[in-house]
N, C-alpha and C. Protein backbone atom coordinates (compact mmCIF):
# COMPACT_ATOMS: atom_id res chain seq x y z
N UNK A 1 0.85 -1.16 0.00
CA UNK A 1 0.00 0.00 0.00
C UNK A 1 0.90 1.24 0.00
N UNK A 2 0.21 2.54 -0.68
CA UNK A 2 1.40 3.36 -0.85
C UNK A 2 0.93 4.76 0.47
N UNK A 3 2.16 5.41 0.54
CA UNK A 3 1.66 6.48 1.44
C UNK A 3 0.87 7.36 0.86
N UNK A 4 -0.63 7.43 1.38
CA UNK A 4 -1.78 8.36 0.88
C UNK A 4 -1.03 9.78 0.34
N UNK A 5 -0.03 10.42 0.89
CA UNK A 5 0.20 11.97 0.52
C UNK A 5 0.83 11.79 -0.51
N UNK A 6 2.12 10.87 -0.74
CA UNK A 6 2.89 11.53 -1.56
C UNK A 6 2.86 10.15 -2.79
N UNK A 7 2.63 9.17 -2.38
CA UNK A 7 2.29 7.82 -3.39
C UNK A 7 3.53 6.61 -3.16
N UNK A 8 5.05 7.02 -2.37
CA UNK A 8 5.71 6.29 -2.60
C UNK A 8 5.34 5.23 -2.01
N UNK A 9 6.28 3.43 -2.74
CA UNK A 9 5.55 3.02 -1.70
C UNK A 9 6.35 1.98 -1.00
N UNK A 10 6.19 1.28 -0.32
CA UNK A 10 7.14 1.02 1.01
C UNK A 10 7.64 -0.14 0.79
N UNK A 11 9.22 0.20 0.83
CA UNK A 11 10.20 -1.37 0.39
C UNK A 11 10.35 -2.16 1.03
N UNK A 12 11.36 -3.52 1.42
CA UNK A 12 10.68 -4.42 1.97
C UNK A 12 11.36 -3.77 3.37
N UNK A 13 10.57 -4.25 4.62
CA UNK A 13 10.72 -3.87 5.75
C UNK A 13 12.03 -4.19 6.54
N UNK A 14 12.67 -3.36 7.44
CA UNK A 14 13.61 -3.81 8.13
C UNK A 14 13.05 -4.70 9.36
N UNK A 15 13.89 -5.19 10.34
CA UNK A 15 13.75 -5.90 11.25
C UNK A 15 13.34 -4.19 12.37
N UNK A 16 12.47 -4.73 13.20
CA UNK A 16 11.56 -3.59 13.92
C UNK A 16 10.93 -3.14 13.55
N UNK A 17 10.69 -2.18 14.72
CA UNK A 17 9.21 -0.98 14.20
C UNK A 17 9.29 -0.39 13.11
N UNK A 18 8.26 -0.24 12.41
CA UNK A 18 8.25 0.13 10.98
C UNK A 18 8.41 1.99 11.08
N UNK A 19 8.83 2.72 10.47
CA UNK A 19 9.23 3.98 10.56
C UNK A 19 7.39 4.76 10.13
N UNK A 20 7.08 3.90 9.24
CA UNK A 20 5.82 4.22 8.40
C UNK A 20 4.80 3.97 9.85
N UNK A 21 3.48 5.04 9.03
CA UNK A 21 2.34 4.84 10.29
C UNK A 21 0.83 4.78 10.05
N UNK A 22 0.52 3.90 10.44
CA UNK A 22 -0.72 3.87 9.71
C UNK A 22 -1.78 4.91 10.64
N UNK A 23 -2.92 5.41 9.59
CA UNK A 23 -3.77 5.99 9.82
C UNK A 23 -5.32 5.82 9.40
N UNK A 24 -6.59 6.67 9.38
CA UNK A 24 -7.53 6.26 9.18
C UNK A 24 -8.35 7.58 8.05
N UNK A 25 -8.34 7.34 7.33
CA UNK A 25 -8.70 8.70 6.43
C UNK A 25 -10.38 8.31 5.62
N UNK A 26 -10.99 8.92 6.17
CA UNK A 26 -12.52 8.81 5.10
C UNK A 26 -12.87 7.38 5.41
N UNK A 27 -12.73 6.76 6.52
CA UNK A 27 -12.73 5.41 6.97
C UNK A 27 -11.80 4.02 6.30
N UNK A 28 -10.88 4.82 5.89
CA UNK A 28 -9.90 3.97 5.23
C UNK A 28 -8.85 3.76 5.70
N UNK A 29 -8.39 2.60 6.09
CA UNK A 29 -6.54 2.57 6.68
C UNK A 29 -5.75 3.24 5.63
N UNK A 30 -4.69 4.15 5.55
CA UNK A 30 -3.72 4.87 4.91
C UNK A 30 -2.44 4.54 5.88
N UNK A 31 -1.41 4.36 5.02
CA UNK A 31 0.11 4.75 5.27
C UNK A 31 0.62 6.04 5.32
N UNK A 32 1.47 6.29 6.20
CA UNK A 32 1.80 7.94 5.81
C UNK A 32 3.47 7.48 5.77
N UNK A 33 4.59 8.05 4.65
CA UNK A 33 5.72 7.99 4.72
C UNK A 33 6.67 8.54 6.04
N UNK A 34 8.02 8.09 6.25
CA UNK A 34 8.85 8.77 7.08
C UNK A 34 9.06 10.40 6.22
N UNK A 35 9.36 10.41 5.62
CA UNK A 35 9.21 11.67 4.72
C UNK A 35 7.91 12.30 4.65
N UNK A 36 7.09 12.13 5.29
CA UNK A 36 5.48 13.22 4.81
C UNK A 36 5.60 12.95 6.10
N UNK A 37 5.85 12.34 7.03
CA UNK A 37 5.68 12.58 8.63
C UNK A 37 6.78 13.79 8.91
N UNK A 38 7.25 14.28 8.27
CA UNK A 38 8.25 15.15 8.82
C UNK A 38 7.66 16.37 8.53
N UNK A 39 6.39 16.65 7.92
CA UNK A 39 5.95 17.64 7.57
C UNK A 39 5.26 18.09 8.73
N UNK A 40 4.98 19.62 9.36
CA UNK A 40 4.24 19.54 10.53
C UNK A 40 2.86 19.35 10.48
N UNK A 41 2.24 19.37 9.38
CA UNK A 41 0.72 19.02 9.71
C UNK A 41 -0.01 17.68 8.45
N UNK A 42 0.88 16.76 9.12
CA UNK A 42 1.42 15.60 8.68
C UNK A 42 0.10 14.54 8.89
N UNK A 43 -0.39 15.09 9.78
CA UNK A 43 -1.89 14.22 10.38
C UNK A 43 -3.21 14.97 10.47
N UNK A 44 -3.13 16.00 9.72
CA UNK A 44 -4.02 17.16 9.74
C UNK A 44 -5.19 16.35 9.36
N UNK A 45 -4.94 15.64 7.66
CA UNK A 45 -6.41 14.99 7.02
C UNK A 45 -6.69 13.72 8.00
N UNK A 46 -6.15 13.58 8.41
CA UNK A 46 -6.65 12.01 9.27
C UNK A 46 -7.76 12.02 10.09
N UNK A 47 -8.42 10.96 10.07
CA UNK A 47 -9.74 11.11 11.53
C UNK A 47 -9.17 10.80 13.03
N UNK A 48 -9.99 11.39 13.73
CA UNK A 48 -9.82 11.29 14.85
C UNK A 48 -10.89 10.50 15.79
N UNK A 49 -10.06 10.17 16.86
CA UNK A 49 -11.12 9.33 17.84
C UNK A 49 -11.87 10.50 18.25
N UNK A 50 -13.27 10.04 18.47
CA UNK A 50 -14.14 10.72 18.89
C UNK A 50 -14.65 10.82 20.25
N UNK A 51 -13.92 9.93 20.94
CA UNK A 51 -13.47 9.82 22.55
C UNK A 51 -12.56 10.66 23.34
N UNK A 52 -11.29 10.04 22.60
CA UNK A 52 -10.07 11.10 23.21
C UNK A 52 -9.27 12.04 22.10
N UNK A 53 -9.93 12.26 20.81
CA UNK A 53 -9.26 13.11 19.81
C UNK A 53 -8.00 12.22 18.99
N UNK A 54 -7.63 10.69 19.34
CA UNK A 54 -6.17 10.47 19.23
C UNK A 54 -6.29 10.05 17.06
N UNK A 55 -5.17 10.56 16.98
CA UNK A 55 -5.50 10.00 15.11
C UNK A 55 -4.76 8.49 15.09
N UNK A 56 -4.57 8.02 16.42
CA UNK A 56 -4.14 6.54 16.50
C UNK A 56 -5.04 5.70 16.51
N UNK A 57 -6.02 5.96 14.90
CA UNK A 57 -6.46 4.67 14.62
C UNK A 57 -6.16 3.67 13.60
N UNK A 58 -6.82 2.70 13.54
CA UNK A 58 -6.57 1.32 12.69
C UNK A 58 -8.11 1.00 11.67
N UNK A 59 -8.13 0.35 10.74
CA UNK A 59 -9.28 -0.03 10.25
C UNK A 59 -9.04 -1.44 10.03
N UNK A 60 -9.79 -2.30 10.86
CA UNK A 60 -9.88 -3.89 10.96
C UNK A 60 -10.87 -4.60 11.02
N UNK A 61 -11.29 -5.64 10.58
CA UNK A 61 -12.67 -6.54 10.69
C UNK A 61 -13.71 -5.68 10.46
N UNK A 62 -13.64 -4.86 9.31
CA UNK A 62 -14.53 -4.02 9.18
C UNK A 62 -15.45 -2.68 10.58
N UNK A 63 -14.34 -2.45 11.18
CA UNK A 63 -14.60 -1.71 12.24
C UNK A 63 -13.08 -0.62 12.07
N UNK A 64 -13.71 0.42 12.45
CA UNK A 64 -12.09 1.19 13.31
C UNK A 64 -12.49 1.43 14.93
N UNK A 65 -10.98 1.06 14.92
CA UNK A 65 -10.45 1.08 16.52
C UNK A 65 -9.36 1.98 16.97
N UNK A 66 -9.58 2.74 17.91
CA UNK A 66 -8.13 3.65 18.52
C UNK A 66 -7.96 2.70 19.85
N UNK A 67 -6.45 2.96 19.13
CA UNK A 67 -5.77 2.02 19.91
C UNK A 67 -4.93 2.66 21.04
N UNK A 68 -5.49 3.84 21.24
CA UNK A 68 -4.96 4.95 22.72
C UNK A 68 -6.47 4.21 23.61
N UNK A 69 -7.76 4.33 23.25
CA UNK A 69 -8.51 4.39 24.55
C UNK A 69 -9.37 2.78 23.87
N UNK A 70 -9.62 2.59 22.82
CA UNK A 70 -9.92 1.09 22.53
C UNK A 70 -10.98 1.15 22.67
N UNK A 71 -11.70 2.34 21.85
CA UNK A 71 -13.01 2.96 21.28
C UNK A 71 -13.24 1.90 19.85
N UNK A 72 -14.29 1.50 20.10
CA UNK A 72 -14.48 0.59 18.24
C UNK A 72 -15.29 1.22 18.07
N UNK A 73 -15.88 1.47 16.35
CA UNK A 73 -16.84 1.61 16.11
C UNK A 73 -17.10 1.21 14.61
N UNK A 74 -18.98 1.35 13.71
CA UNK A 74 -18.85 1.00 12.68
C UNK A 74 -18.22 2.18 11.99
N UNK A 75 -17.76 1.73 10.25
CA UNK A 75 -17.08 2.87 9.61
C UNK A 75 -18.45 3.52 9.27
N UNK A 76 -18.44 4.87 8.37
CA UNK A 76 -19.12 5.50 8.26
C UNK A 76 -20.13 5.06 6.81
N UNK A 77 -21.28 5.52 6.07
CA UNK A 77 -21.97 5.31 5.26
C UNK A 77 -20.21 4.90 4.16
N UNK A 78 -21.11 4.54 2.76
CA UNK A 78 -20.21 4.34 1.47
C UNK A 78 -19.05 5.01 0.92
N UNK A 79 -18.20 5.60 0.65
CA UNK A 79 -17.76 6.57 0.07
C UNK A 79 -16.68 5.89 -0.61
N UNK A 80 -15.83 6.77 -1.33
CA UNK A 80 -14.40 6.45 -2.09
C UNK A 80 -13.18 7.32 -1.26
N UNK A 81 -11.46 6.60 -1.79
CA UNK A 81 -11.14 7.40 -1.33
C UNK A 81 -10.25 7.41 -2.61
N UNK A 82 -9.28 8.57 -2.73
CA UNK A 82 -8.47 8.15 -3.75
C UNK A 82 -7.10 8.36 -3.54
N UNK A 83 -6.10 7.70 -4.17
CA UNK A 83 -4.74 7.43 -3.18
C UNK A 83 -3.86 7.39 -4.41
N UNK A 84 -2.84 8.39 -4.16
CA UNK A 84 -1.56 8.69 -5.16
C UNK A 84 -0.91 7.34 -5.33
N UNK A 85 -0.88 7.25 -6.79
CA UNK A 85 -0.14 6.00 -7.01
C UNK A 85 -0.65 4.76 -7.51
N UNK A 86 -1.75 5.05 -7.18
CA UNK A 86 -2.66 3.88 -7.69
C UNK A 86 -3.87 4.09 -8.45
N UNK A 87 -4.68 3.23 -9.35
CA UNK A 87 -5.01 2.95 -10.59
C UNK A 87 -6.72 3.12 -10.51
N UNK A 88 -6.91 4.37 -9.44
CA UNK A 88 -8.26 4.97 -9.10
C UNK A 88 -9.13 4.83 -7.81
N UNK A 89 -10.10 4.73 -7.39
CA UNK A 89 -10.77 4.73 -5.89
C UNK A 89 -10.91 3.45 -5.45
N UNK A 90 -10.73 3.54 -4.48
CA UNK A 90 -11.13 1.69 -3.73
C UNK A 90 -12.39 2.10 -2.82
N UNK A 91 -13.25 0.91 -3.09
CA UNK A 91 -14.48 1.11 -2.34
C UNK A 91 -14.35 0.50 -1.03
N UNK A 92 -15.27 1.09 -0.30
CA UNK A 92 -15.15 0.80 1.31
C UNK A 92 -15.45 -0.44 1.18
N UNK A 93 -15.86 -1.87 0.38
CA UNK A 93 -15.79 -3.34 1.02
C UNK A 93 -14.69 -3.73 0.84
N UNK A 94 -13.37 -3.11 0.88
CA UNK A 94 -12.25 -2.84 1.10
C UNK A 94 -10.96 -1.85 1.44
N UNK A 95 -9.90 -2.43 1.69
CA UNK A 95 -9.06 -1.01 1.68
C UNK A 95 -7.99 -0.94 0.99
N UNK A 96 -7.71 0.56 0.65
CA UNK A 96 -6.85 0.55 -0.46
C UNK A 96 -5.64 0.04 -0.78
N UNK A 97 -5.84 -0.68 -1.82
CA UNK A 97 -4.71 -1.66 -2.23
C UNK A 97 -4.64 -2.76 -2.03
N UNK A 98 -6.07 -2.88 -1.56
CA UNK A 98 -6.73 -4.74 -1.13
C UNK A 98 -6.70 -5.75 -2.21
N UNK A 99 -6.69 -5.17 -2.84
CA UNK A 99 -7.77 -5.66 -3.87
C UNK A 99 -9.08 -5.57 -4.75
N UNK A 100 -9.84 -4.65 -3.52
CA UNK A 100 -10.86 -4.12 -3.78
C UNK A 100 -11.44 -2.98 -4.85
N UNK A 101 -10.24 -2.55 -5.39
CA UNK A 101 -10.19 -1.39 -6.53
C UNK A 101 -10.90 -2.39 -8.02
N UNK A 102 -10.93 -0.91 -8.59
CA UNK A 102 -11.51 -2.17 -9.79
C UNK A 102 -10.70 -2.35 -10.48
N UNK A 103 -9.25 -2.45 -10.17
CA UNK A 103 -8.28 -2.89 -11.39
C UNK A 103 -8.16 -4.21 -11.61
N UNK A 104 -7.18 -4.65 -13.19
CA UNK A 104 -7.24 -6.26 -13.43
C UNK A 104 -6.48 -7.06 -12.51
N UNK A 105 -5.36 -6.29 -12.04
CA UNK A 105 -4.26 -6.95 -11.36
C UNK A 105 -3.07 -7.24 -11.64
N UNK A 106 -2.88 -6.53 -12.73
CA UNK A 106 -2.11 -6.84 -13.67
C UNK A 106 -0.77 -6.12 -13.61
N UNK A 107 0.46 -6.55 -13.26
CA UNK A 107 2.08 -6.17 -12.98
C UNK A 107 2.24 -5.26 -13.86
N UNK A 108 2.30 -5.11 -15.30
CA UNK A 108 3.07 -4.12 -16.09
C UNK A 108 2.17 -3.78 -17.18
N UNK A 109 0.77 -4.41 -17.51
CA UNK A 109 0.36 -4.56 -19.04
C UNK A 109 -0.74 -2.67 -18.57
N UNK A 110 -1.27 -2.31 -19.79
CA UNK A 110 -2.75 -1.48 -19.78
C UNK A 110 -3.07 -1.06 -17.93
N UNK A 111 -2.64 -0.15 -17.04
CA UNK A 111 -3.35 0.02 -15.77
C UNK A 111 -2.67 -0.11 -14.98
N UNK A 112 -1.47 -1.29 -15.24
CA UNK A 112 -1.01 -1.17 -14.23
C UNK A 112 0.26 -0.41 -14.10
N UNK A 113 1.62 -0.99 -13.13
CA UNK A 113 2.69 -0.08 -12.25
C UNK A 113 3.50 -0.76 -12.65
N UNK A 114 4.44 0.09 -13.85
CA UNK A 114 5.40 -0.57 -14.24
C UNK A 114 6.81 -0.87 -13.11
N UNK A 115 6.64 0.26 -11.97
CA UNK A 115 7.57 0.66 -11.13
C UNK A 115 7.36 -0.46 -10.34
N UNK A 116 6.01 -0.62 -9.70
CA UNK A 116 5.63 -1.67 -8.90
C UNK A 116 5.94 -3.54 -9.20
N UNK A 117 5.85 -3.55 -10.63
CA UNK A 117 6.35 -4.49 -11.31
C UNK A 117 7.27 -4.97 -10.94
N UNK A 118 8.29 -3.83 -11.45
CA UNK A 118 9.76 -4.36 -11.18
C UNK A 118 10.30 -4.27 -9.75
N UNK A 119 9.84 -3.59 -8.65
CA UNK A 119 9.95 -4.09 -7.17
C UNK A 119 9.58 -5.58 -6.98
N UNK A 120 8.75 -5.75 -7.08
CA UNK A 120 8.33 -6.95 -7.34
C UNK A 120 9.08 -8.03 -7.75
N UNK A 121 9.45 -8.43 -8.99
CA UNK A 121 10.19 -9.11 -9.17
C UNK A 121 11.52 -8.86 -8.95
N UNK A 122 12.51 -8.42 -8.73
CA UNK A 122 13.34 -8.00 -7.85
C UNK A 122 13.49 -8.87 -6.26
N UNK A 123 12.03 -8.38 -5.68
CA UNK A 123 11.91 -9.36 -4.12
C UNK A 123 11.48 -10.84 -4.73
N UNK A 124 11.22 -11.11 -5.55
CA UNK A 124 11.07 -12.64 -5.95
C UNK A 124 12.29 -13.17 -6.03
N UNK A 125 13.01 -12.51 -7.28
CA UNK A 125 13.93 -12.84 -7.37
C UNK A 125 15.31 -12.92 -6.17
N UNK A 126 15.10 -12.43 -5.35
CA UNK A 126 15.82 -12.40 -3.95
C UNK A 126 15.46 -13.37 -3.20
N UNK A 127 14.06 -13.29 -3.27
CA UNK A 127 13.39 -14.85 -2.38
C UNK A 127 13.76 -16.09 -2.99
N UNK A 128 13.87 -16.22 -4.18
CA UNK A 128 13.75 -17.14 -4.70
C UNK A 128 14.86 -17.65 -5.80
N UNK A 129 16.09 -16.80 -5.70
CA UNK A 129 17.46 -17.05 -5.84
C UNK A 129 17.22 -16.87 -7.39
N UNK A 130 16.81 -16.81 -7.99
CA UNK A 130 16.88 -16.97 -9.63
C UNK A 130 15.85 -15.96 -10.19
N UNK A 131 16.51 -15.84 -11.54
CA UNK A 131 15.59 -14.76 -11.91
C UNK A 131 14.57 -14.88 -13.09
N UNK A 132 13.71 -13.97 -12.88
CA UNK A 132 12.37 -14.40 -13.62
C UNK A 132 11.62 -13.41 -14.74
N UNK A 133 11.13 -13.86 -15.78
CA UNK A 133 10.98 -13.39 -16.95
C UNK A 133 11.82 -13.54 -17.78
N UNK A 134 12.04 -12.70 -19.20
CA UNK A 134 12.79 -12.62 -19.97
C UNK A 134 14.67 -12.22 -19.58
């Protein structure tokens, strides 16, 4: 999934806490980069708990939860959201970059991420010692 502000999107993880942070935007889980967190109003668009104000929420099992006071609730009516980097709106019976978008799925052809592609095979090819395609 890419960071909602700026689109980049996140390589494979180091060992620990992830630098990246998730958030809850228009009832959608979003990533925000180490780079767009450095901005000061870095969490401005995000929702907030409606308990204790905290933008430390999550969107899971079809619920969001803040995970400061461990307030659940349902998400809100239907909507879209739309997220730099990717191949148009994902609807709320998912979240972005689920799957749930209406794209084919497709690595490099018509729609899709040629960039994303080749990350991709790259970590295959690392996983899996040999290399793949042409």
């Amino acid at each position: 999934m890419p960071c909602y502000r700026c689109g980049v999107r996140q390589a494979d993880p180091e060992r620990g806490e992830s630098p990246w942070r998730r958030g809850v935007l228009r009832d959608h889980l979003v990533l925000v980069c180490p780079a767009c967190q450095a901005a000061p109003d870095w969490s401005a668009e995000l929702q907030r708990c409606e308990r204790c104000a905290s933008v430390h929420l999550i969107r899971r099992l079809d619920q969001v939860e803040c995970l400061d006071c461990g307030l659940v609730r349902s998400p809100a009516a239907a909507g879209t959201l739309s997220i730099p980097g990717t191949s148009g709106t994902a609807a709320t019976s998912g979240t972005p970059g689920s799957g749930a978008s209406s794209g084919s799925g497709a690595t490099s052809g018509p729609g899709g991420d040629p960039t994303l592609a080749a990350v991709v095979a790259r970590a295959l090819e690392r996983v899996l010692g040999r290399r793949l395609g042409p």
